[in-house]
Protein backbone atom coordinates (compact mmCIF):
# COMPACT_ATOMS: atom_id res chain seq x y z
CA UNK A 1 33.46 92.92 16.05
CA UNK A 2 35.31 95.21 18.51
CA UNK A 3 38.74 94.53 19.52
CA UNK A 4 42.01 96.92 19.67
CA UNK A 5 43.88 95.76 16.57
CA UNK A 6 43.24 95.20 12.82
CA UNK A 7 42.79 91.46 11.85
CA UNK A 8 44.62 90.04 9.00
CA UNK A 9 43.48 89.57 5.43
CA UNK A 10 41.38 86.49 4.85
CA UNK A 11 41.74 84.85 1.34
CA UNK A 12 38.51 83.01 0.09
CA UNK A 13 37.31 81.14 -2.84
CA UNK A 14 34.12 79.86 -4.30
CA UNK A 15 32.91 77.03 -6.24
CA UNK A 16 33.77 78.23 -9.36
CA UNK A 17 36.84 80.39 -8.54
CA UNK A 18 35.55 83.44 -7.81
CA UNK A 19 38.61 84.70 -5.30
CA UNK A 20 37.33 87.01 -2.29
CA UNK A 21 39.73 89.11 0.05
CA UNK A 22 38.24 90.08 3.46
CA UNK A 23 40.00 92.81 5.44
CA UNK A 24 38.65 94.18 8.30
CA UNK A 25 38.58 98.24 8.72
CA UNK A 26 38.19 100.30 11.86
CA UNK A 27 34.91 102.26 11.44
CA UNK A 28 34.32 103.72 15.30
CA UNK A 29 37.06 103.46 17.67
CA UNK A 30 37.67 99.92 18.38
CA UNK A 31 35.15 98.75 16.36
CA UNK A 32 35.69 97.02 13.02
CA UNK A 33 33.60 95.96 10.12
CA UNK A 34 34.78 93.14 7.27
CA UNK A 35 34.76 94.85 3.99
CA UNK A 36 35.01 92.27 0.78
CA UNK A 37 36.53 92.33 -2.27
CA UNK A 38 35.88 90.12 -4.88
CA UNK A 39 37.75 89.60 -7.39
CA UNK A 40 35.56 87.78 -11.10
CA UNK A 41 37.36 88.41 -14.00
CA UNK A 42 36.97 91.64 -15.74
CA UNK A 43 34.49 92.80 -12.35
CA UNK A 44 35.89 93.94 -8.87
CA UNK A 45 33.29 94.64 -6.56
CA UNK A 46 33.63 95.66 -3.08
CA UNK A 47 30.90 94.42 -0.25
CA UNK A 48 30.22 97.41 1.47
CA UNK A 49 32.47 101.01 2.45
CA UNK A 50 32.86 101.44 5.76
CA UNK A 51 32.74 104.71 7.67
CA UNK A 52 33.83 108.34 7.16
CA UNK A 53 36.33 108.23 9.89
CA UNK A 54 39.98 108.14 8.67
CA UNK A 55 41.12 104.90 10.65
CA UNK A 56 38.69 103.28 7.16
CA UNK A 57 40.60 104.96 4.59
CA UNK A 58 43.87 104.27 6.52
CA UNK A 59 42.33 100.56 6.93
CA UNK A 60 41.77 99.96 3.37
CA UNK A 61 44.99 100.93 2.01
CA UNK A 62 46.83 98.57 4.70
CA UNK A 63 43.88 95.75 3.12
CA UNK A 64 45.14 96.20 0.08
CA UNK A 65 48.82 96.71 0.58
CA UNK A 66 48.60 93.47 2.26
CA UNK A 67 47.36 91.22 -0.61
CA UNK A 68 49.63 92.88 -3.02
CA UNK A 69 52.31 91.44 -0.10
CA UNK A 70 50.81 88.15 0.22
CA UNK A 71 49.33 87.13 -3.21
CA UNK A 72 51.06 89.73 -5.27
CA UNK A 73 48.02 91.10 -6.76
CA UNK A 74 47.85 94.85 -6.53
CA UNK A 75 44.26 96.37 -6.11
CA UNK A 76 43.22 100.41 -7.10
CA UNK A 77 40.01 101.44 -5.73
CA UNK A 78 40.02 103.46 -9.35
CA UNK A 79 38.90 99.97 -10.58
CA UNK A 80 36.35 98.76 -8.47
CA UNK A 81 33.43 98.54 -11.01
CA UNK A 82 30.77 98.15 -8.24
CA UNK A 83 30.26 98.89 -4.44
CA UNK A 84 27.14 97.01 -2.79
CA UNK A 85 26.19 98.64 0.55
CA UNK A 86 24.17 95.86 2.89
CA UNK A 87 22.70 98.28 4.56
CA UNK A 88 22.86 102.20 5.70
CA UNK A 89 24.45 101.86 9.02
CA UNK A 90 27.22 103.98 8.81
CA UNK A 91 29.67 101.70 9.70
CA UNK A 92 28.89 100.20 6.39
CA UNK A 93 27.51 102.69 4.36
CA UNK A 94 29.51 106.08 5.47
CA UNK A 95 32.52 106.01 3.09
CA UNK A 96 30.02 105.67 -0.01
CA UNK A 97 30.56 109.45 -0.91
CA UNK A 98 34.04 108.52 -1.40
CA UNK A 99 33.38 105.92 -4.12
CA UNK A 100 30.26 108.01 -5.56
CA UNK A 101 32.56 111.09 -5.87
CA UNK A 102 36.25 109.78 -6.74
CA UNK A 103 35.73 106.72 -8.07
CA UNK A 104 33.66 105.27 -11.60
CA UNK A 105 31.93 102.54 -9.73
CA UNK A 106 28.40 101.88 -9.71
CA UNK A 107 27.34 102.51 -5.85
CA UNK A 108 24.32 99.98 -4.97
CA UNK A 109 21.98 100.40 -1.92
CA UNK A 110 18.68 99.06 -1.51
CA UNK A 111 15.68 101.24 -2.69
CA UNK A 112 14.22 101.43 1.32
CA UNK A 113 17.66 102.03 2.36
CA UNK A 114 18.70 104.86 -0.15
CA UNK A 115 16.29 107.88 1.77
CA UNK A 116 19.50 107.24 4.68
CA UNK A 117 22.09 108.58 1.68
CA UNK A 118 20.47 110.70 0.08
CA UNK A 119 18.52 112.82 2.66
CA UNK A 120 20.39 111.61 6.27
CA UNK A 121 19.91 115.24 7.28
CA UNK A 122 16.00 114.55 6.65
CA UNK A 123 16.25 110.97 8.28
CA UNK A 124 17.73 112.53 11.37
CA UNK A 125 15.58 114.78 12.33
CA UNK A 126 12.03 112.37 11.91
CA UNK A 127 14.52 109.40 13.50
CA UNK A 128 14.98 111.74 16.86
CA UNK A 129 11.53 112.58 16.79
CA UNK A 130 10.06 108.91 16.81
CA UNK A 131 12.41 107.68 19.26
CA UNK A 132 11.84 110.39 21.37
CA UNK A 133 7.86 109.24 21.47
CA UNK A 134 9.04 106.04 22.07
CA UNK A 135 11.17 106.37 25.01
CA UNK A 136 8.24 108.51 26.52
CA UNK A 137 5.81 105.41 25.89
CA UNK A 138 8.40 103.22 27.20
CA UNK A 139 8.13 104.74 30.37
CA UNK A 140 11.64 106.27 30.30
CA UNK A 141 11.79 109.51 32.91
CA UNK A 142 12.28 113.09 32.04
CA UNK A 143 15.95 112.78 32.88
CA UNK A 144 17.14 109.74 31.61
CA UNK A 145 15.57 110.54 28.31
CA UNK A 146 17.37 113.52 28.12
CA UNK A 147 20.33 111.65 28.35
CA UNK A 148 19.59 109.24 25.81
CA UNK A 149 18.33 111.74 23.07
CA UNK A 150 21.83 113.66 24.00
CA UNK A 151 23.84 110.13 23.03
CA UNK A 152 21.74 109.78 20.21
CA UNK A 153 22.12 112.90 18.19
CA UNK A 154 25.77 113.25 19.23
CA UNK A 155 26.50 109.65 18.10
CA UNK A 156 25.07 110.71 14.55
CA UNK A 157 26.26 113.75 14.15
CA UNK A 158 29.94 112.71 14.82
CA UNK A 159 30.19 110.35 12.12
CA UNK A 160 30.64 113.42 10.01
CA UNK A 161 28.61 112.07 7.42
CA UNK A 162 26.45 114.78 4.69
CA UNK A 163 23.97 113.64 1.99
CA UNK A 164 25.44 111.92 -0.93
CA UNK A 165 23.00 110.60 -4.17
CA UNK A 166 22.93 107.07 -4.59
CA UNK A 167 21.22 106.31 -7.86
CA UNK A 168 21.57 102.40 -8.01
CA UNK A 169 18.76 101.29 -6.05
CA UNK A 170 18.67 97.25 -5.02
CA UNK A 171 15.12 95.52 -4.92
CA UNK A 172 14.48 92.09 -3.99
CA UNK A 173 16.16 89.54 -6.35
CA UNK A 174 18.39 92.18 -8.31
CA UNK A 175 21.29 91.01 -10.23
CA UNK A 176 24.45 92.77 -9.59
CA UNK A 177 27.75 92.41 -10.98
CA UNK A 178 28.44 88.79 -12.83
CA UNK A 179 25.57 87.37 -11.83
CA UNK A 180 25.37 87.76 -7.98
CA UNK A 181 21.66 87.73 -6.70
CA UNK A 182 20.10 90.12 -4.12
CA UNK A 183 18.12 89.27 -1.64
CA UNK A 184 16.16 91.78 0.03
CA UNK A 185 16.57 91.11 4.25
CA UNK A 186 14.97 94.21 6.67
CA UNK A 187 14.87 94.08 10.27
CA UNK A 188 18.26 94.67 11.03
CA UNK A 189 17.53 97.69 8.81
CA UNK A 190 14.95 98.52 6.29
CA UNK A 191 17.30 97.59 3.28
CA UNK A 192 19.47 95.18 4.73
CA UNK A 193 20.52 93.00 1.94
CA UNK A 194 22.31 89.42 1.88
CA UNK A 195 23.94 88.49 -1.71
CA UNK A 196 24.89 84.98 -3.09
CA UNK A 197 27.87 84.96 -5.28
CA UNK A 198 28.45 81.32 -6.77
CA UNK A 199 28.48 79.57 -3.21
CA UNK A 200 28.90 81.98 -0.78
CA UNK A 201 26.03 84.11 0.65
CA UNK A 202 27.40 87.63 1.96
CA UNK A 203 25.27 88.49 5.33
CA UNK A 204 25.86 92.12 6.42
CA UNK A 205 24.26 92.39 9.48
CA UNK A 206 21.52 90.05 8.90
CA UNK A 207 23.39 87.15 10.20
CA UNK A 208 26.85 86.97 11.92
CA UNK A 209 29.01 84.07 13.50
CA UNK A 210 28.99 84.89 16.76
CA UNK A 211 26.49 87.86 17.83
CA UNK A 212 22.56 88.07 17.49
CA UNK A 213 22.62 91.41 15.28
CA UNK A 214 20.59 94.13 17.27
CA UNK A 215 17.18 94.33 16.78
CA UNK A 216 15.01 97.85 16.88
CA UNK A 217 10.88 98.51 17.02
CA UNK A 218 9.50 98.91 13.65
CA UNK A 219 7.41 101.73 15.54
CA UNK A 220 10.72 103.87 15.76
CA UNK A 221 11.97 102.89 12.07
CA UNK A 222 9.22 100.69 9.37
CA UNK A 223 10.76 97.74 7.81
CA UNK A 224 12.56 96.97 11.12
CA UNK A 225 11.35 94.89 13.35
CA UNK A 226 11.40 91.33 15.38
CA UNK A 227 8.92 90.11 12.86
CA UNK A 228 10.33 91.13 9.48
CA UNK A 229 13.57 89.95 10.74
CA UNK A 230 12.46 86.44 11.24
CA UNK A 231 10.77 86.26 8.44
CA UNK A 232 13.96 87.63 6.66
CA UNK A 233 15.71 84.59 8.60
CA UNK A 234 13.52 82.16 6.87
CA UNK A 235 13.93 83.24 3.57
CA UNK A 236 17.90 83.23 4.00
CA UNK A 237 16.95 79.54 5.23
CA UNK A 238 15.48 78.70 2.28
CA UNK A 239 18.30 79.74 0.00
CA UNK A 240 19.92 76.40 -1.26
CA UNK A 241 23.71 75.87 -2.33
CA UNK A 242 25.10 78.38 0.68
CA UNK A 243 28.56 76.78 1.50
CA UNK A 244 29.99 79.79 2.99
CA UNK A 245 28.47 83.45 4.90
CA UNK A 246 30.53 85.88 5.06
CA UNK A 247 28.97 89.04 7.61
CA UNK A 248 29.59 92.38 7.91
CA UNK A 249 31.53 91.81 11.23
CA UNK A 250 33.06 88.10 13.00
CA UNK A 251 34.37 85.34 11.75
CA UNK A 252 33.15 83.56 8.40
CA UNK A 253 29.94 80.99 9.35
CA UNK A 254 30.64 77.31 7.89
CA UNK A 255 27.08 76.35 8.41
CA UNK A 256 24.68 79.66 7.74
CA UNK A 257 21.64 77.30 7.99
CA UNK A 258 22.50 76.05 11.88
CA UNK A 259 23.55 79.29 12.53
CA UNK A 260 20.03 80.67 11.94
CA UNK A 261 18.37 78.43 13.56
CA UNK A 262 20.51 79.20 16.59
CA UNK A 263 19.29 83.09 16.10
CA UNK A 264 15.74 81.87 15.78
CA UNK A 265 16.33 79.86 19.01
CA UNK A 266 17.80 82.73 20.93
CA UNK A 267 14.74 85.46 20.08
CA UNK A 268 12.26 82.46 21.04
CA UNK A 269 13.72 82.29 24.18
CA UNK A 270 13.69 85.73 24.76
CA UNK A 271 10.17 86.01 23.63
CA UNK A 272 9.04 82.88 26.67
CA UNK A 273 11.22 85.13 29.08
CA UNK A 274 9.60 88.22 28.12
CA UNK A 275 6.39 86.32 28.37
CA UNK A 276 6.64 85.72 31.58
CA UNK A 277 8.20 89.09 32.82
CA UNK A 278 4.63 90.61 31.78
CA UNK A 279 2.73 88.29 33.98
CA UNK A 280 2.19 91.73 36.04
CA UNK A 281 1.99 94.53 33.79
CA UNK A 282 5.63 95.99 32.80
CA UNK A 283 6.43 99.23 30.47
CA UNK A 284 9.24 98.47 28.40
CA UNK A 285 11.89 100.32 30.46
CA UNK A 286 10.72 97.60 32.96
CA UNK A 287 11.75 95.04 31.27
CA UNK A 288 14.75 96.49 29.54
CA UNK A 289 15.76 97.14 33.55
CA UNK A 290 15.23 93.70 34.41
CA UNK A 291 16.16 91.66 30.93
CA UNK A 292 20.17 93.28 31.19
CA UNK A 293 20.04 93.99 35.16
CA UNK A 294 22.22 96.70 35.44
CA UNK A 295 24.88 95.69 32.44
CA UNK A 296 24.25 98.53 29.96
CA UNK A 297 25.96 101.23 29.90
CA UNK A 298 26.81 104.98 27.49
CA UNK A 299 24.60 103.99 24.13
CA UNK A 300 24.13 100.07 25.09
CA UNK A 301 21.38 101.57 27.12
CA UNK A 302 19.71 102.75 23.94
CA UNK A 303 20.25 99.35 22.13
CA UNK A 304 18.97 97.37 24.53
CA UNK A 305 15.77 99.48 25.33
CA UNK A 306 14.94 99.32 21.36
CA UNK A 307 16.18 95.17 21.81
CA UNK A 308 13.50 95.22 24.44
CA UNK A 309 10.99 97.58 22.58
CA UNK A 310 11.20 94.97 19.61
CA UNK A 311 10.59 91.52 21.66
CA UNK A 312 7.80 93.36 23.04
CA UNK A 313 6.22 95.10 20.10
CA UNK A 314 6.39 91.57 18.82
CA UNK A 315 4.48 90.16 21.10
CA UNK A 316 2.01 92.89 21.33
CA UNK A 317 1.35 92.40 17.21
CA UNK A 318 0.73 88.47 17.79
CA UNK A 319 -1.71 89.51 20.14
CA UNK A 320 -0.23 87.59 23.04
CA UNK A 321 0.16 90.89 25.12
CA UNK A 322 -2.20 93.83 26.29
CA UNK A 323 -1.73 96.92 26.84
CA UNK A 324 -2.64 96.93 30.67
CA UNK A 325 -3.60 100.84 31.43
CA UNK A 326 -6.17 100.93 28.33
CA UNK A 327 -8.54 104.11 30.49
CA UNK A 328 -5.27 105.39 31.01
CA UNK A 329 -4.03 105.46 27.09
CA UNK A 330 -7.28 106.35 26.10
CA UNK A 331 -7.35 110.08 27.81
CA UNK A 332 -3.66 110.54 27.35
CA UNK A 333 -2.32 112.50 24.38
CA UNK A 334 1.57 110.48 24.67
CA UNK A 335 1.17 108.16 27.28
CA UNK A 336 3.17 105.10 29.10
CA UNK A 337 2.36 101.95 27.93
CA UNK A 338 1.78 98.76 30.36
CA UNK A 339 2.05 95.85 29.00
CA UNK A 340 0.62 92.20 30.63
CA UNK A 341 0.52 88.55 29.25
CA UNK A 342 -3.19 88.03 28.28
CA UNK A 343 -4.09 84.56 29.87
């Protein structure tokens, strides 16, 4: 969700009362991410904690002075008795040493996710070394990749963020809270999470109203992925009782089931385009070059080469693509990969 002003608060409620405040938070600079309250009786938990950028802090405490304004119920962050992160994108996840260190709450993150927390000094320097390999593989030149590893590490190391200890660690089919099941959701991110409370289903990143979340090469980062993610999508699917998703970012989603099968759809197609784009062997720059013709731009360049780098590493794993320069790979130390259709 990027737009130039703050969204009001959004009042929900589920089956069985359960009352849920959304208010969105700017995390990057014109960039905003829904963070959730929920309000159960003698529990408050909030549904992820945004980033370490001030416009969040400065964003909550407008959230909150605005449902003491409109439903005259004041919130303290001193009460929140647990924060669930979805997943350890910083927009979500950046703002947890906040809670971990001035608050009593019980900070959750998924087990695959928690490494990102706990050791992001670590997880930077083996992240810029495995994307670099990849953008050499991908056929990306000497100079562009310099500019791309430049936007990388000075995209990270502006969110300011430093190593905080996360002790709760979510698995698959955890119970936090009152009840509220976990279900364990990577490609998106290793320990992307989506969690049912009562009749709503809370997405993160793993499924949003209006955008197809980004997608990155499980090569570059494991547990991500075009295949775990669409296997992720089919277990969501087959969660019954889901009246209501509520992502990380958007609007709310009425209908979470027709919404993933228009996600499904949308990769599908990509995959037949991609398909055919490899009739003649392509790298993955290629493709990237010719799948957004010209429309990316600062770190969308990035995005859509790992998009690309996903679709294709896909493909490659089903077995539906070969790697076209075989001699060539074989007396090459870090070479370019080609990549044709097998017929």
């Amino acid at each position: 969700m990027s737009t130039r002003e703050r969204a009001p608060v959004a009042r929900f409620e589920t089956r069985h009362g359960i009352r849920i405040f959304r208010f969105p938070v700017e995390t990057f600079p014109t960039h905003f991410n829904n963070l959730y309250l929920i309000d159960d009786a003698d529990r408050l938990t909030l549904i992820d904690a945004g980033s370490r950028l001030d416009s969040t802090r400065r964003d909550i405490t407008a959230g909150l002075d605005e449902i003491a304004t409109r439903w005259g119920k004041r919130y303290r962050l001193a009460d929140v008795t647990d924060v669930v992160i979805t997943h350890a994108h910083m927009d979500h996840a950046g703002n947890a040493g906040y809670f971990v260190t001035e608050t009593p709450a019980r900070v959750w993150v998924h087990e695959l996710d928690a490494r990102v927390l706990s050791a992001w000094e670590e997880r930077m320097v083996v992240a810029s070394k495995d994307l670099a390999i990849f953008l050499d593989r991908s056929g990306v030149g000497p100079a562009i990749k310099q500019q791309l590893m430049s936007m990388y590490a000075m995209s990270k190391y502006a969110l300011n963020f430093s190593s905080v200890p996360v002790d709760d660690r979510l698995t698959d089919a955890t119970i936090v809270g009152n009840g509220y099941r976990v279900f364990h959701t990577p490609g998106h991110c290793p320990g992307e999470i989506c969690m049912l409370v009562d009749n709503v289903l809370f997405t993160g990143d793993h499924v949003l109203s209006k955008t197809t979340p980004h997608q990155s090469p499980e090569c570059i980062t494991l547990f991500c992925g075009l295949r775990r993610y669409l296997e992720s999508l089919d277990k969501i699917h087959g969660v019954g009782g889901v009246e209501l998703a509520l992502g990380g970012h958007e609007d709310e989603i009425d209908n979470v089931y027709g919404r993933i099968h228009d996600i499904r759809r949308f990769h599908l197609q990509r995959l037949d385009r991609l398909r055919e784009m490899c009739r003649e062997p392509k790298t993955i720059w290629d493709v990237t070059s010719q799948l957004f013709a010209g429309r990316l731009e600062g770190y969308g360049q990035i995005l859509g080469i790992e998009e690309a780098g996903a679709h294709i590493e896909y493909l490659h794993q089903l077995g539906e693509l070969a790697i076209a320069n075989l001699d060539e790979v074989q007396r090459s130390d870090n070479p370019v990969l080609y990549y044709r259709t097998r017929t």
